[in-house]
C-alpha atoms as a PDB file:
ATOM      1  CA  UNK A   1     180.295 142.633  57.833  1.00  0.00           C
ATOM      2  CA  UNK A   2     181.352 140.092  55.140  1.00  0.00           C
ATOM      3  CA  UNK A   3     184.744 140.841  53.516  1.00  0.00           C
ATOM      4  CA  UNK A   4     184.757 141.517  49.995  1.00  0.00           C
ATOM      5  CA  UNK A   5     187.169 139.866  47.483  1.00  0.00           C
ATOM      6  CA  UNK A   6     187.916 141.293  44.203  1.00  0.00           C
ATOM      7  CA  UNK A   7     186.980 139.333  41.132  1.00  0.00           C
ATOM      8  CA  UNK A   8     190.872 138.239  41.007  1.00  0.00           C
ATOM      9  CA  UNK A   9     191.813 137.564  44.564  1.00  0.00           C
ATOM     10  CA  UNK A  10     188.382 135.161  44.919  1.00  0.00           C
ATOM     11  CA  UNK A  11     189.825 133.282  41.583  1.00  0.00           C
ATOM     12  CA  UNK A  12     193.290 133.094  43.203  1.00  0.00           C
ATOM     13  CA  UNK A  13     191.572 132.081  46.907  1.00  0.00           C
ATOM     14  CA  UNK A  14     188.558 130.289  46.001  1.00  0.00           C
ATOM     15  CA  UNK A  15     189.091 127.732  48.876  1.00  0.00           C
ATOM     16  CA  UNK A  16     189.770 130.113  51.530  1.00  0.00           C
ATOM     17  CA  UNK A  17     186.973 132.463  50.473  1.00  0.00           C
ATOM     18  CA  UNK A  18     184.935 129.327  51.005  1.00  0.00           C
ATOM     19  CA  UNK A  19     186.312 128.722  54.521  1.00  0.00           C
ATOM     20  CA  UNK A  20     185.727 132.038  54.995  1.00  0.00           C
ATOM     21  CA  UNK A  21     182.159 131.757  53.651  1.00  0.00           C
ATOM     22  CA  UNK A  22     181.174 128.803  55.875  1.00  0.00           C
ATOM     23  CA  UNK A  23     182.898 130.838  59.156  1.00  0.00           C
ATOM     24  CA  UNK A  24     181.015 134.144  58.392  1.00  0.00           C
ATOM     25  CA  UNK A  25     177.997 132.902  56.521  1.00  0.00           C
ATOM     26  CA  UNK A  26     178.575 134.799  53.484  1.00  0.00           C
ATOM     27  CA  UNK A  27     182.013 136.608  51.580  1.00  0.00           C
ATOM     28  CA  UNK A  28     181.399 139.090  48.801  1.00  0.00           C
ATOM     29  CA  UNK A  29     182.656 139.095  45.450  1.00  0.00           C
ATOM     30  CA  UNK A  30     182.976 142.149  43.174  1.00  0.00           C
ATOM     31  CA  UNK A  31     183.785 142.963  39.006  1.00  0.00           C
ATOM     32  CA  UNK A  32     185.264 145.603  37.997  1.00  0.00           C
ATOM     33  CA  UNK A  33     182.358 146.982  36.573  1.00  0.00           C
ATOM     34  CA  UNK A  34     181.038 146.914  40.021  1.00  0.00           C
ATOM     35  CA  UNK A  35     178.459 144.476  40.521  1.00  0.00           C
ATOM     36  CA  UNK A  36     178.847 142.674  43.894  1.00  0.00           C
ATOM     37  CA  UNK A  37     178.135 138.641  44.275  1.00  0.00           C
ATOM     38  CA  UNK A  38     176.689 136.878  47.732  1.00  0.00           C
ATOM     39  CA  UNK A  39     178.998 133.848  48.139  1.00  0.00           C
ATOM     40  CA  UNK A  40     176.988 131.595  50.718  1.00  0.00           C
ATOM     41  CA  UNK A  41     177.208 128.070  52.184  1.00  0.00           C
ATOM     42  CA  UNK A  42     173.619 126.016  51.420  1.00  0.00           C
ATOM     43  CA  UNK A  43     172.253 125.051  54.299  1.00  0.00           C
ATOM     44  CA  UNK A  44     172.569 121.200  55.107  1.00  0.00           C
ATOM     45  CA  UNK A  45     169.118 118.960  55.193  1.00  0.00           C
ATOM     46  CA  UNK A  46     170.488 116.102  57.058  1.00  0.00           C
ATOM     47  CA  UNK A  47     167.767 115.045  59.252  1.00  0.00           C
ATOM     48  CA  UNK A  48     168.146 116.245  63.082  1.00  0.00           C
ATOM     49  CA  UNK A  49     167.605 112.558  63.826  1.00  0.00           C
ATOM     50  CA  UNK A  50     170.720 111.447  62.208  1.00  0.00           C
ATOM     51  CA  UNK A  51     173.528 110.969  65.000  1.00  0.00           C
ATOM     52  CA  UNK A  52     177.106 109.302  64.926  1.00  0.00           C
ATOM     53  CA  UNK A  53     176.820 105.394  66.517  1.00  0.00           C
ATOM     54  CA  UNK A  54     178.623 104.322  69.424  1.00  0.00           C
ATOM     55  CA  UNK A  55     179.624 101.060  69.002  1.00  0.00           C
ATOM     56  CA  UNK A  56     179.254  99.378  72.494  1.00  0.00           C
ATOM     57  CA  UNK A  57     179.879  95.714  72.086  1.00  0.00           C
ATOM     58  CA  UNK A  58     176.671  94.872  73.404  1.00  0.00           C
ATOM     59  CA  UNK A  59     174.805  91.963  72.379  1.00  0.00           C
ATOM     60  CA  UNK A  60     170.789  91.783  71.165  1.00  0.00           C
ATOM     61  CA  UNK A  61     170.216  90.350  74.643  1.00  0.00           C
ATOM     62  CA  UNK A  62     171.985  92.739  76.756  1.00  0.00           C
ATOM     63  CA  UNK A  63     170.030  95.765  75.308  1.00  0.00           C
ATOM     64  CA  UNK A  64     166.665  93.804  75.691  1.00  0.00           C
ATOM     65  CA  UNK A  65     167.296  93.232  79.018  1.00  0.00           C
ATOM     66  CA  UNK A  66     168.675  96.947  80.068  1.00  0.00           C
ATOM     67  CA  UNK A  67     165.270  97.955  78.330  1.00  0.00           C
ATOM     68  CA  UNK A  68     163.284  95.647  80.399  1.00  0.00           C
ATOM     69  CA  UNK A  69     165.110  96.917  83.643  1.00  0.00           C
ATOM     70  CA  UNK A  70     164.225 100.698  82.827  1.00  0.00           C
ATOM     71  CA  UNK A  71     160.086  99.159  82.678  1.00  0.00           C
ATOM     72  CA  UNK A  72     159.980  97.393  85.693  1.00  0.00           C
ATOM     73  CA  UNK A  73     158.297  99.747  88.513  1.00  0.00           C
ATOM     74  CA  UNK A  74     160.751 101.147  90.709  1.00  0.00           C
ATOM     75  CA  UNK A  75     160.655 100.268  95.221  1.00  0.00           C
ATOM     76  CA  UNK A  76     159.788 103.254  96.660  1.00  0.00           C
END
């Protein structure tokens, strides 16, 4: 269940109820009058494909030739 801030606590914890947001999925914020607000992280769009580097130290050459090792037919 999300935990509910009041109107007052979210304004004096707005980056924790954020952290807490982004850990649960979703924190609740209510007036006094009563209405309750849905305080949810947006979902990222980075592209699945998108991955950290490694940085190897290999040369042009050295990766061509590792690539041409992995085509040649294997000796059974």
């Amino acid at each position: 269940m999300p935990k509910v801030y009041t109107y007052s606590d979210a304004r004096q914890q707005f980056a924790s109820l954020l952290e807490q947001a982004v850990r649960d999925g979703e924190v609740k914020v209510k007036r006094k009058d009563g209405q309750i607000f849905v305080i949810r992280p947006e979902k990222r769009m980075d592209s699945p494909f998108k991955v950290e580097s490694i940085d190897l130290s290999l040369s042009t050459d050295e990766i061509l030739e590792f690539i041409r090792e992995s085509r040649r037919p294997q000796d059974s």
